[in-house]
Protein backbone atom coordinates (compact mmCIF):
# COMPACT_ATOMS: atom_id res chain seq x y z
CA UNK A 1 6.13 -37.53 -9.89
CA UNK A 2 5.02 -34.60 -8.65
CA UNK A 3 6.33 -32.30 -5.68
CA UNK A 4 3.64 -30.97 -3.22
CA UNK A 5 4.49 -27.92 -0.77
CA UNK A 6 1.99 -27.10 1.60
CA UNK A 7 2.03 -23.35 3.52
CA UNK A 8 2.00 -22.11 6.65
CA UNK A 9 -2.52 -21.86 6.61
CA UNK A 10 -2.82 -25.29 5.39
CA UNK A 11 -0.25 -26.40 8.65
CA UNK A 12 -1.82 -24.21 11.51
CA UNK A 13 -3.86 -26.97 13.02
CA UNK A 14 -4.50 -30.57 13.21
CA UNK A 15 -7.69 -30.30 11.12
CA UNK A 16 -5.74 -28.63 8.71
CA UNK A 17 -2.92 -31.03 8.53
CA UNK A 18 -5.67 -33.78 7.80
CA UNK A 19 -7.03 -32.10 4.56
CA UNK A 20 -3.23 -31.98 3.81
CA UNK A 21 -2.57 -35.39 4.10
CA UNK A 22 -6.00 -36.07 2.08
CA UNK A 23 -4.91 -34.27 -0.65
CA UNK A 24 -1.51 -36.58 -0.56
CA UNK A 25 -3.33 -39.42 -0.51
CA UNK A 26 -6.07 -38.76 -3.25
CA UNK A 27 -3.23 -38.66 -5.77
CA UNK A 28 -0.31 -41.06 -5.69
CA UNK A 29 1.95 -39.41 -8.09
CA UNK A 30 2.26 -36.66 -4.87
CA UNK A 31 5.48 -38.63 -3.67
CA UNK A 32 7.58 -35.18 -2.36
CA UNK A 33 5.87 -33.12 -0.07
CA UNK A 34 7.19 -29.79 1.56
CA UNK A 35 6.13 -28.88 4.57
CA UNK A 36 6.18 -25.00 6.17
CA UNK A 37 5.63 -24.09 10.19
CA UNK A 38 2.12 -23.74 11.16
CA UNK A 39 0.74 -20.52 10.68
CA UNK A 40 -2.25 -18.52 11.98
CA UNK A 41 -5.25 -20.84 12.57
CA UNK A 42 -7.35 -17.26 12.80
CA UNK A 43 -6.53 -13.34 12.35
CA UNK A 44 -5.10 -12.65 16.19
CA UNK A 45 -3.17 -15.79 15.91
CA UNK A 46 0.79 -15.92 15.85
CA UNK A 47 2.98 -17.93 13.08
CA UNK A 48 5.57 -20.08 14.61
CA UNK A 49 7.96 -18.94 12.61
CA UNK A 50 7.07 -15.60 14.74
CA UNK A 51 6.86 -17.33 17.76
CA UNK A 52 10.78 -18.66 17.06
CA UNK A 53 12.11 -15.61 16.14
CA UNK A 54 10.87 -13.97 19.83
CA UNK A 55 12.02 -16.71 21.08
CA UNK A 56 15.76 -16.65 19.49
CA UNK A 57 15.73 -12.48 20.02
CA UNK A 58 15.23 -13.00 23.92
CA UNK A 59 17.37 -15.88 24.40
CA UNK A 60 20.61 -13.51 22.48
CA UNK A 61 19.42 -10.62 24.47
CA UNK A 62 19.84 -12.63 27.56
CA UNK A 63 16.21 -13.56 28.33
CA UNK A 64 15.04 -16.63 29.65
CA UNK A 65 12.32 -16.79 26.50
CA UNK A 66 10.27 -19.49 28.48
CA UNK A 67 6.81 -17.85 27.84
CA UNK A 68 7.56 -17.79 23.71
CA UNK A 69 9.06 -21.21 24.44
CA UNK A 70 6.19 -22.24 25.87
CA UNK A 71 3.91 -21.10 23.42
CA UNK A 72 5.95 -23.27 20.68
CA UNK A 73 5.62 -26.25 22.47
CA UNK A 74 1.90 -25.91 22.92
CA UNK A 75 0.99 -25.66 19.58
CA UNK A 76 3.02 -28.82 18.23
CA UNK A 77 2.06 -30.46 21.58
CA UNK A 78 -1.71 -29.19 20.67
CA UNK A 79 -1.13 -30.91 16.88
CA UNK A 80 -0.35 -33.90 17.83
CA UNK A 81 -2.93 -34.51 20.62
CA UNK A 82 -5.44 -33.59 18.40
CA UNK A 83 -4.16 -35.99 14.94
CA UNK A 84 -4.11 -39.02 17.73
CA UNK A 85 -0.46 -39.86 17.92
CA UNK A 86 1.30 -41.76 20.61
CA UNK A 87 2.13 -40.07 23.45
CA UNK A 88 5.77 -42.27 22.93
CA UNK A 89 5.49 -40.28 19.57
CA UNK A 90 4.83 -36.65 20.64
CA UNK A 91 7.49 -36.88 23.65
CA UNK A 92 9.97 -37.68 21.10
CA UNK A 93 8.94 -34.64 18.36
CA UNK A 94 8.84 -32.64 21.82
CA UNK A 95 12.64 -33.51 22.85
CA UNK A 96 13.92 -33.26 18.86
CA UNK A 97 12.48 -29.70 19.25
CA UNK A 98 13.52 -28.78 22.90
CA UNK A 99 16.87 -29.42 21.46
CA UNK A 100 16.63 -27.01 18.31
CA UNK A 101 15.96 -24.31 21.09
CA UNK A 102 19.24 -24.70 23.25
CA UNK A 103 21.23 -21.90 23.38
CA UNK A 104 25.30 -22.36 23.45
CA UNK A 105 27.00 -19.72 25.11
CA UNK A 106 29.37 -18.17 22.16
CA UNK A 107 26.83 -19.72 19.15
CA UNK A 108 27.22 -17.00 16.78
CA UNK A 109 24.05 -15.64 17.01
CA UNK A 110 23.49 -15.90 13.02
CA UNK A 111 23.68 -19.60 13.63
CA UNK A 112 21.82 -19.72 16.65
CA UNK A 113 18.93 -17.54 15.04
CA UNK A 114 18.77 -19.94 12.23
CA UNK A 115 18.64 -23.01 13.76
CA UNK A 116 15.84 -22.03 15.75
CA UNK A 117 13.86 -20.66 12.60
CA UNK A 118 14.30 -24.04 11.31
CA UNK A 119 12.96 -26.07 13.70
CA UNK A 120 9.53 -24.59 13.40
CA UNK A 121 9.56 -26.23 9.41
CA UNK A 122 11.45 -29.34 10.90
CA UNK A 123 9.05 -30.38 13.52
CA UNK A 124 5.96 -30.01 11.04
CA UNK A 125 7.71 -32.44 8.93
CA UNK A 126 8.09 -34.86 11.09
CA UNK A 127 4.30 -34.43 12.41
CA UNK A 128 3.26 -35.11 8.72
CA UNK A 129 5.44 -38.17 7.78
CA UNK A 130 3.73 -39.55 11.66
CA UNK A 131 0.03 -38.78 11.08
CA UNK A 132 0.76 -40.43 7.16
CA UNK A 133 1.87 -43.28 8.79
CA UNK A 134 -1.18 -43.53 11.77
CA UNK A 135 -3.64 -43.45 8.37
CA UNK A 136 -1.66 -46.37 6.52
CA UNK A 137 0.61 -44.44 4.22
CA UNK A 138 4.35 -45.32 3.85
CA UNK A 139 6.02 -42.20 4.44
CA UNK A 140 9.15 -41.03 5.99
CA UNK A 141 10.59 -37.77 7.08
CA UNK A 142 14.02 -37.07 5.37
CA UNK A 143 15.69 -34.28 6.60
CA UNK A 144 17.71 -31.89 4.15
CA UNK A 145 21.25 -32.82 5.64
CA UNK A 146 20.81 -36.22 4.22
CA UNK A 147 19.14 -35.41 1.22
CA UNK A 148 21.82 -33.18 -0.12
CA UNK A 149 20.35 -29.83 0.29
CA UNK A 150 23.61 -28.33 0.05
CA UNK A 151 23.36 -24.05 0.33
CA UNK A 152 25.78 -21.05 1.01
CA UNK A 153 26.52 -19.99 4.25
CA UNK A 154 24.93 -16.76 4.82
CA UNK A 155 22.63 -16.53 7.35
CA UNK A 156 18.94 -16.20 6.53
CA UNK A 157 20.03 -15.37 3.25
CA UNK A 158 21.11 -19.10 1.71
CA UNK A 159 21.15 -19.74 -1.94
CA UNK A 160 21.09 -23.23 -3.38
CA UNK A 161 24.48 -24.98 -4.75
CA UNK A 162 24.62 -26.31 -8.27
CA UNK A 163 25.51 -29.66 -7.05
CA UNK A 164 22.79 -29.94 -4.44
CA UNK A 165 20.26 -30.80 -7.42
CA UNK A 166 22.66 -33.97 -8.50
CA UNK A 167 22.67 -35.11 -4.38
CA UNK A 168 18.82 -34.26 -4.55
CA UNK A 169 18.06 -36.84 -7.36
CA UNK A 170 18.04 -39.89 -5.28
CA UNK A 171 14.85 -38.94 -3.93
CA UNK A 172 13.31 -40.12 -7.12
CA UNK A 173 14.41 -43.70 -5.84
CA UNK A 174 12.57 -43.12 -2.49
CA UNK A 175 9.45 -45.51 -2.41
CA UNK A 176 8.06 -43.97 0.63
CA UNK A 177 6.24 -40.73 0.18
CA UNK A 178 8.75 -38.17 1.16
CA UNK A 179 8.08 -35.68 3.88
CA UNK A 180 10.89 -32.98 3.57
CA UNK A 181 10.86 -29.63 5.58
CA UNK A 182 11.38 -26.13 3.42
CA UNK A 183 13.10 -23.43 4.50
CA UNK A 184 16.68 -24.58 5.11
CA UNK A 185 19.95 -26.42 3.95
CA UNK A 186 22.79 -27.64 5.09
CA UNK A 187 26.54 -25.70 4.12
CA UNK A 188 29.13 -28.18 2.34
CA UNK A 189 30.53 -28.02 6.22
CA UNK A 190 27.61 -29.17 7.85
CA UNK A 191 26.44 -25.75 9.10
CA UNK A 192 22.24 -25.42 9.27
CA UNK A 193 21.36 -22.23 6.75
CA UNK A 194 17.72 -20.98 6.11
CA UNK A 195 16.36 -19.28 3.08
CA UNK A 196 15.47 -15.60 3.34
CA UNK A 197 11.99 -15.39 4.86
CA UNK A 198 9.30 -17.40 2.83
CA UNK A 199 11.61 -19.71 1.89
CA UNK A 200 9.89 -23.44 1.94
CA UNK A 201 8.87 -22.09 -1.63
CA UNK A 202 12.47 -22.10 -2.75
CA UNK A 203 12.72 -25.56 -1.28
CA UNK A 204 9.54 -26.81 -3.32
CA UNK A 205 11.59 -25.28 -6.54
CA UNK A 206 14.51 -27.04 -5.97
CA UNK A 207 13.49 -30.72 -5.80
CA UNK A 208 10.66 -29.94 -8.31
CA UNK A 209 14.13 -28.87 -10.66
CA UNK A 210 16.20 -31.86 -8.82
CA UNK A 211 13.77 -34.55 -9.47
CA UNK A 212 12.66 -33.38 -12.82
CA UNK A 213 8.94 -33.07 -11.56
CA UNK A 214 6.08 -33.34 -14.18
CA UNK A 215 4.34 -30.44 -12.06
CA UNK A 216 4.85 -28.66 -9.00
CA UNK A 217 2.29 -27.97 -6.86
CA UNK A 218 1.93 -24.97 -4.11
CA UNK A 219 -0.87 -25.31 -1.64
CA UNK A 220 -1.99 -22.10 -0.18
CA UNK A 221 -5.69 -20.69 1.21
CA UNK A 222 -6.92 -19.13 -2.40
CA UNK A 223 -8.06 -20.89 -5.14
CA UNK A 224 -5.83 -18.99 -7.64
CA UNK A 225 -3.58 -15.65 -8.02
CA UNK A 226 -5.69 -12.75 -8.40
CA UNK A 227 -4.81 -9.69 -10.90
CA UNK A 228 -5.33 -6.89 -7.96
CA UNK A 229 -4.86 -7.18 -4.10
CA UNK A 230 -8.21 -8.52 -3.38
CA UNK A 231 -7.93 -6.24 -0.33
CA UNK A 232 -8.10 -3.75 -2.60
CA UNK A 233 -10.45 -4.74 -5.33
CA UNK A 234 -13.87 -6.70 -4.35
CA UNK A 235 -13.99 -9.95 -6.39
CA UNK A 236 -10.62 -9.40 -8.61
CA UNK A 237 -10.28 -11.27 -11.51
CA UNK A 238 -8.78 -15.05 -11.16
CA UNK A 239 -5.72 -15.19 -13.24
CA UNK A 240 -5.58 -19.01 -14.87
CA UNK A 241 -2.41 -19.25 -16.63
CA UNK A 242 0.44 -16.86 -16.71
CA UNK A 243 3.74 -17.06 -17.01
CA UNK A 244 7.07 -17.19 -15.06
CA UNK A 245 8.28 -13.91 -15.91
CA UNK A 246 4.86 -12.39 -15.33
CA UNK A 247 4.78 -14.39 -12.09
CA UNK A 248 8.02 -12.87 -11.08
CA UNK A 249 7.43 -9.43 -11.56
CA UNK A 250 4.49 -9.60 -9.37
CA UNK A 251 6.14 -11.47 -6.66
CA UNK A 252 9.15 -8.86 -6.59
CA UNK A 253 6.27 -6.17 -6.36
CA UNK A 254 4.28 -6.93 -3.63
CA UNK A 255 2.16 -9.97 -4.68
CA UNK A 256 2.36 -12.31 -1.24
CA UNK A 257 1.41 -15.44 -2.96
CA UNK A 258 4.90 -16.50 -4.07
CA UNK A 259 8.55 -15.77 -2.60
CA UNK A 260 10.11 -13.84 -5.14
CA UNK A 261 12.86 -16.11 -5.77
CA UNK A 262 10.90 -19.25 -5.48
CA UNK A 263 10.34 -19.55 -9.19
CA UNK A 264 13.84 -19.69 -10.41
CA UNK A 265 14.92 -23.25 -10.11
CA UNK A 266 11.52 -24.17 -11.34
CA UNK A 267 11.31 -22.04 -14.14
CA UNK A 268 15.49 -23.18 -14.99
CA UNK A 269 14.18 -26.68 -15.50
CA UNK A 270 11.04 -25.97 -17.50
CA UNK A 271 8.93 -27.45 -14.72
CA UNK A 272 5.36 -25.94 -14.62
CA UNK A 273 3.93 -24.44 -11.46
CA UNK A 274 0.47 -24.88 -10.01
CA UNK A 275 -1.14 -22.76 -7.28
CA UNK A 276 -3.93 -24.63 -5.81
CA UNK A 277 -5.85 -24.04 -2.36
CA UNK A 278 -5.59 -26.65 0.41
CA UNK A 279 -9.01 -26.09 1.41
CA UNK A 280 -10.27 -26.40 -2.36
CA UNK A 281 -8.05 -28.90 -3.48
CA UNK A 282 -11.06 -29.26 -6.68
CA UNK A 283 -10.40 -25.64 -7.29
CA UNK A 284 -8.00 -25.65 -10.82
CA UNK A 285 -5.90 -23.23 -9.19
CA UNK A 286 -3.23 -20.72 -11.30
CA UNK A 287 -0.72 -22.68 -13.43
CA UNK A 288 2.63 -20.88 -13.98
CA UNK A 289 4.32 -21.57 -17.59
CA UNK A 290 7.08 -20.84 -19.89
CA UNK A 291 4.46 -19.14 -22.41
CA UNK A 292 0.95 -17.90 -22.54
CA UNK A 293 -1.71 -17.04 -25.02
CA UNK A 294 -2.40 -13.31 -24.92
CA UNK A 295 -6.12 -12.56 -25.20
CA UNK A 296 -7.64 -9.22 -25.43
CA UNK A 297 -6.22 -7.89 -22.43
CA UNK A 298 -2.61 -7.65 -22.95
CA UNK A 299 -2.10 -6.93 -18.72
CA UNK A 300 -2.02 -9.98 -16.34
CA UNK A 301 -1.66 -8.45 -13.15
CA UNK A 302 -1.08 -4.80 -11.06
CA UNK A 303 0.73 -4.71 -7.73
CA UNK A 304 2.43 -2.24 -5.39
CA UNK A 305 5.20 -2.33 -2.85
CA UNK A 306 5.66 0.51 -0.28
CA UNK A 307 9.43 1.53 1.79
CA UNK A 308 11.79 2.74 -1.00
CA UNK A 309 13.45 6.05 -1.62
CA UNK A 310 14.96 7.69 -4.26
CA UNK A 311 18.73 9.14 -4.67
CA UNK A 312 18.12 11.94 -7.31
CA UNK A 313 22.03 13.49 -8.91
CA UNK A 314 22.17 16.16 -11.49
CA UNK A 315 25.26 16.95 -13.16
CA UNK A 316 25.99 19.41 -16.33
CA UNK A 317 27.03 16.77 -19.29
CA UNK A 318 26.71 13.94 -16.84
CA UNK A 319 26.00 11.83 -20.19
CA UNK A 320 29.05 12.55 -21.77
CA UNK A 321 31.23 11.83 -18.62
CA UNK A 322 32.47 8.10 -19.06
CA UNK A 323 32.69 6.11 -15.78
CA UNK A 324 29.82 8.27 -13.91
CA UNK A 325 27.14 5.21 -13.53
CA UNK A 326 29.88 2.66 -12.76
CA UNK A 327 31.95 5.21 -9.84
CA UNK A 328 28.38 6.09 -8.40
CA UNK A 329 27.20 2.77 -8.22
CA UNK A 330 30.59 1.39 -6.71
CA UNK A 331 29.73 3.74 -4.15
CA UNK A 332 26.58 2.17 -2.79
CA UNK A 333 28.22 -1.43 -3.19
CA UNK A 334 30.99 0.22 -1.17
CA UNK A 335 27.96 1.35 1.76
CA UNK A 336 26.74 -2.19 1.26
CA UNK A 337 23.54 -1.28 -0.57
CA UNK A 338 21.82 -3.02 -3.80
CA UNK A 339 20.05 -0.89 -6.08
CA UNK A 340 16.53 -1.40 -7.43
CA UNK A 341 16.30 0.45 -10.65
CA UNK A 342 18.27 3.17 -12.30
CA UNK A 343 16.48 5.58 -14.32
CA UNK A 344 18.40 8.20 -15.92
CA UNK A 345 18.38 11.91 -18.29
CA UNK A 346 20.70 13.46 -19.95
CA UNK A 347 22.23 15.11 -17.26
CA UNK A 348 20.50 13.37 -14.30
CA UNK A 349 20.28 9.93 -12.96
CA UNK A 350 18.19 8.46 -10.01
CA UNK A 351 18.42 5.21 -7.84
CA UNK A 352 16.07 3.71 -6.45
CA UNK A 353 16.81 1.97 -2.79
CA UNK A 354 15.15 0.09 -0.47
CA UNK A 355 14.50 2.81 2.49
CA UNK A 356 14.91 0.01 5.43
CA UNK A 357 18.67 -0.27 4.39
CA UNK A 358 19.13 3.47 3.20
CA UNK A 359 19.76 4.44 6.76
CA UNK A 360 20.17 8.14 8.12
CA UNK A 361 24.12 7.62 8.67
CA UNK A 362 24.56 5.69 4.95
CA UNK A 363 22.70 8.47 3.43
CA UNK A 364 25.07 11.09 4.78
CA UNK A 365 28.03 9.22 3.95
CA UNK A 366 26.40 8.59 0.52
CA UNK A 367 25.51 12.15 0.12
CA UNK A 368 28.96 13.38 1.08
CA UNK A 369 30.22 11.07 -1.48
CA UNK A 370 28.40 11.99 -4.28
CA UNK A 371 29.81 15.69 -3.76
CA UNK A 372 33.33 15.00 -3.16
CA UNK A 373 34.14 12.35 -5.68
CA UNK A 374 31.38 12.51 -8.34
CA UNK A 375 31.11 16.39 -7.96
CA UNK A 376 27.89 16.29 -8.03
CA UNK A 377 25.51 19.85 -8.30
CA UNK A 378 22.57 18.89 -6.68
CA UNK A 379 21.47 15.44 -5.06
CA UNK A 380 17.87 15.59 -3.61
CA UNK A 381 16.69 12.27 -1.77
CA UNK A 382 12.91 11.50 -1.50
CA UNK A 383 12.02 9.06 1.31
CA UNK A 384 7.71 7.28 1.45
CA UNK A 385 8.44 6.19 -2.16
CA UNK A 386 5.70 3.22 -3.55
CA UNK A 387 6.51 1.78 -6.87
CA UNK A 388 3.52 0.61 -8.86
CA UNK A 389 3.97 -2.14 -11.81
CA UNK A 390 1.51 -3.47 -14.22
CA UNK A 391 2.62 -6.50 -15.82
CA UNK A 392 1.90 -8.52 -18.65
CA UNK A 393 3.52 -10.70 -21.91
CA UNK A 394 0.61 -8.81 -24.08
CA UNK A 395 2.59 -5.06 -23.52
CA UNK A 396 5.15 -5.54 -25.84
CA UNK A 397 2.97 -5.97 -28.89
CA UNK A 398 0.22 -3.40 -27.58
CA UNK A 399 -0.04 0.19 -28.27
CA UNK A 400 -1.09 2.61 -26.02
CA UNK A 401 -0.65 0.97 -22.50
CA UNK A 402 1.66 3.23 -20.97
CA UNK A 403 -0.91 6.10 -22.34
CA UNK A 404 -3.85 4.25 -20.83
CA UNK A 405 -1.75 4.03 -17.46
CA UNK A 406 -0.78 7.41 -17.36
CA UNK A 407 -4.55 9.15 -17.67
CA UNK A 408 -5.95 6.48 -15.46
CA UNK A 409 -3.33 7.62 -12.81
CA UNK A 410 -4.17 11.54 -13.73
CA UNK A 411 -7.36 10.90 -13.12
CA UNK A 412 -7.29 9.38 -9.90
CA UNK A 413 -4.84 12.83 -8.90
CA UNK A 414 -2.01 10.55 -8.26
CA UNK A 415 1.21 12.34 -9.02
CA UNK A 416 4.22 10.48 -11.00
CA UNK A 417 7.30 10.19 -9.30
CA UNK A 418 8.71 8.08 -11.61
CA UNK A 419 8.06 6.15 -14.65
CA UNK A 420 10.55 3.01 -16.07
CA UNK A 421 9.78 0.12 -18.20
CA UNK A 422 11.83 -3.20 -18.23
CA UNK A 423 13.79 -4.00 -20.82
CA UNK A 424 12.15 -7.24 -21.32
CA UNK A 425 8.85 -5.10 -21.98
CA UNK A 426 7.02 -7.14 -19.79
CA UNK A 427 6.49 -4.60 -16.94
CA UNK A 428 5.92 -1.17 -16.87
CA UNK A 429 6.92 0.79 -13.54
CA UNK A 430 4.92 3.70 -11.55
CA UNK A 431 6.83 5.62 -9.12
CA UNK A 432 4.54 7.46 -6.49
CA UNK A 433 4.38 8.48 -2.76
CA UNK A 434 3.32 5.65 -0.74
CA UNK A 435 -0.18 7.48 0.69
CA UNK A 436 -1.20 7.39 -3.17
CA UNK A 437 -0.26 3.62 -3.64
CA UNK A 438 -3.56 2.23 -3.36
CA UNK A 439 -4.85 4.76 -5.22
CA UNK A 440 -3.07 4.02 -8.09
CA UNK A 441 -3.48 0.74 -7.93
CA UNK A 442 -7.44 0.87 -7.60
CA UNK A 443 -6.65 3.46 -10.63
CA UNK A 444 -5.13 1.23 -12.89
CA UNK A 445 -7.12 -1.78 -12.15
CA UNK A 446 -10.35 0.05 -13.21
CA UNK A 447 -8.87 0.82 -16.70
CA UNK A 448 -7.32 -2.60 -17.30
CA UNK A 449 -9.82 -4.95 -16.17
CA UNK A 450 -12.99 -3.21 -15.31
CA UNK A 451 -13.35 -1.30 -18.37
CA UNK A 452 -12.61 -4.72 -20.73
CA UNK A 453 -14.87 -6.64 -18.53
CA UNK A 454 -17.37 -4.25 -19.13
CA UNK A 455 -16.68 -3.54 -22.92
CA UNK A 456 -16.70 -7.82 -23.28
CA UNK A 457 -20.62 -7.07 -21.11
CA UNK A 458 -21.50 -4.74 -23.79
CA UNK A 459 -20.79 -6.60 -26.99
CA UNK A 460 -22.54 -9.43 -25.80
CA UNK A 461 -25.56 -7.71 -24.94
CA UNK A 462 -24.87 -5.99 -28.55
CA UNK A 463 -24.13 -9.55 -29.87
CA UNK A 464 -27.32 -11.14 -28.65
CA UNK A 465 -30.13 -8.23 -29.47
């Protein structure tokens, strides 16, 4: 079996939806399939999932939300006119949704926000498993209450439960082709939760680890995962095969193709991952695997990711002062804050934050706190931080990359901020201001791919005189 999850691009319209559903039908082994909300159908379009939010902001802040409410209903009602269902059909999808959208007065509005996210994932669903049916496929929406989609109960932020994946099992009995919305689970009370933004990929990970799938498959609108930002880079090089931990890095830097934590479940289970493009379904896409070969280029991929800042503290013999990293860390879990990366001296240490939750009034507090318990001597904090990561399996057996990273980045006059690499030696980390980002990343691109591509052009030119 293998589990199919289809984006937000490949959802946006009814024409859309039919190459879907042809893609489900031209292999039968597709028996899961995981539907997102319709996205943009072109570049001054609005997700749903956009649309929903709006809607749940106005509706907490007291708003009527009818025009955002509105606009939701058009587009399913839009869908469904256009795929040829029953108007018996489409009034009922229209009333399921209507009532995803009422607003209790005292609905915490965690809850209330969620349920409405949801509904945009829920209603596509349901338009799927109909329009299968209307073309002669047995199919059948299951929603993730009954399934067994069991999650925590944080708002937007749900995480799966160890025994969801026994509950999720049974859908290997289901003889019907499965339609199942992403996105969201249920709490152990019965309480709708959705996955941080992006989240039907998690969903597609779970049953593909629940079910045991022999491959699953993410439909997108590329035909595979590029090295570069291709709005960067003019024709970047196709990546074929690469690996989770490669894949992961990428994601948590900026790459758009994946949710970061989409892989984990998947990757867990030893179940391999194939990126294919709805609108290219011949295309052989990007698979995602446990290992790799490494070829001549040892780097599979460069990416950037802009809003962080850095928390710089100096202290004489900080190194020899046991307790120093754990008290000043305990003070940011303390101001609610999760660090990034940590990279230290001998009498220095910095940390790394996301600058959307490093707030003016945190940073005093932190700042305060750093001098009064950790007697700190100097704390500097730099905000319009980028952080720049190349990637690849082939770096820890390769000499010279950081030293080919370094000049390429001198060259280019973009100034180092910061440089770590991961201890698993499969990343290598670039921190810089954020106006030099693309820079760097154009930078390092050039000397990792260009140059080998053009070195490979050479020899065989060399090769064949």
């Amino acid at each position: 079996m293998k589990v199919a999850k289809f984006g937000g691009t490949s959802l946006a319209s009814a024409a859309q939806i039919k190459k879907v559903c042809k893609i489900v039908k031209a292999d039968e082994q597709r028996r899961i399939i995981v539907v997102s909300a319709p996205g943009k159908r072109h570049k001054e379009d609005t997700k749903v999932t956009d649309l929903l939010i709006q809607y749940a902001e106005e509706r907490l802040a007291g708003q009527s939300g009818e025009e955002a409410q509105a606009r939701i209903h058009g587009r399913y009602a839009e869908i469904a006119e256009e795929l040829g269902l029953s108007r018996e059909a489409a009034d009922r999808i229209a009333a399921h949704l209507n009532q995803s959208l009422q607003y209790e007065q005292g609905e915490a509005p965690g809850r209330f926000m969620d349920r409405v996210k949801a509904a945009g994932e829920d209603t596509s669903a349901k338009l799927v498993a109909l329009y299968l049916q209307s073309v002669g496929k047995e199919a059948v929406y299951v929603n993730p209450k009954e399934a067994g989609l069991l999650v925590t109960g944080e708002p937007g932020n749900a995480h799966v439960l160890p025994e969801a994946y026994e509950k999720l099992q049974s859908l290997k009995q289901q003889k019907d082709i499965v339609v199942f919305p992403g996105f969201f689970g249920y709490t152990p009370e019965g309480e709708l939760v959705t996955f941080s933004r992006g989240g039907s990929d998690v969903t597609g990970s779970i049953l593909a680890a629940a079910i045991q799938a022999e491959l699953y498959e993410n439909f997108t609108d590329v035909d595979s995962v590029y090295a570069v930002n291709p709005n960067l880079i003019a024709q970047p090089k196709e990546i074929s095969v690469i690996t989770y931990r490669e894949m992961r890095e990428l994601s948590y830097s900026g790459f758009s193709v994946f949710h970061e934590e989409a892989l984990y479940p998947a990757y867990q289970a030893g179940i391999p991952v194939c990126i294919k493009n709805t609108n290219n379904p011949q295309a052989p896409g990007t698979m995602i695997v446990s290992e790799r070969a490494i070829h001549e280029n040892q780097v599979a991929g460069i990416a950037s990711d802009k809003g962080f800042c850095s928390v710089y503290v100096s202290k004489y013999l900080l190194n020899k002062e046991i307790g120093f990293g754990r008290r000043l860390l305990q003070i940011l879990e303390e101001e609610g804050l999760s660090y990034e990366h940590t990279p230290s001296g001998i009498d220095n240490i910095s940390v790394i934050l996301r600058e959307k939750d490093f707030t003016p009034g945190i940073e005093r507090r932190v700042v305060d706190r750093l001098r009064l318990e950790l007697h700190a001597e100097d704390i500097i904090v730099e905000r319009g931080l980028a952080l720049v990561m190349i990637v690849g399996e082939g770096m820890r057996r390769s000499v010279g990359t950081s030293a080919r990273a370094t000049s390429a980045l001198a060259n280019a006059k973009v100034n180092l901020e910061m440089i770590n690499q991961g201890s698993s030696e499969v990343s290598m980390m670039f921190g810089v201001k954020e106006v030099d980002a693309d820079r760097a990343v154009i930078a390092l691109y050039d000397e990792f791919f260009s140059k080998t591509t053009t070195q490979a052009g050479d020899m065989a030119i060399t090769l064949n005189a």
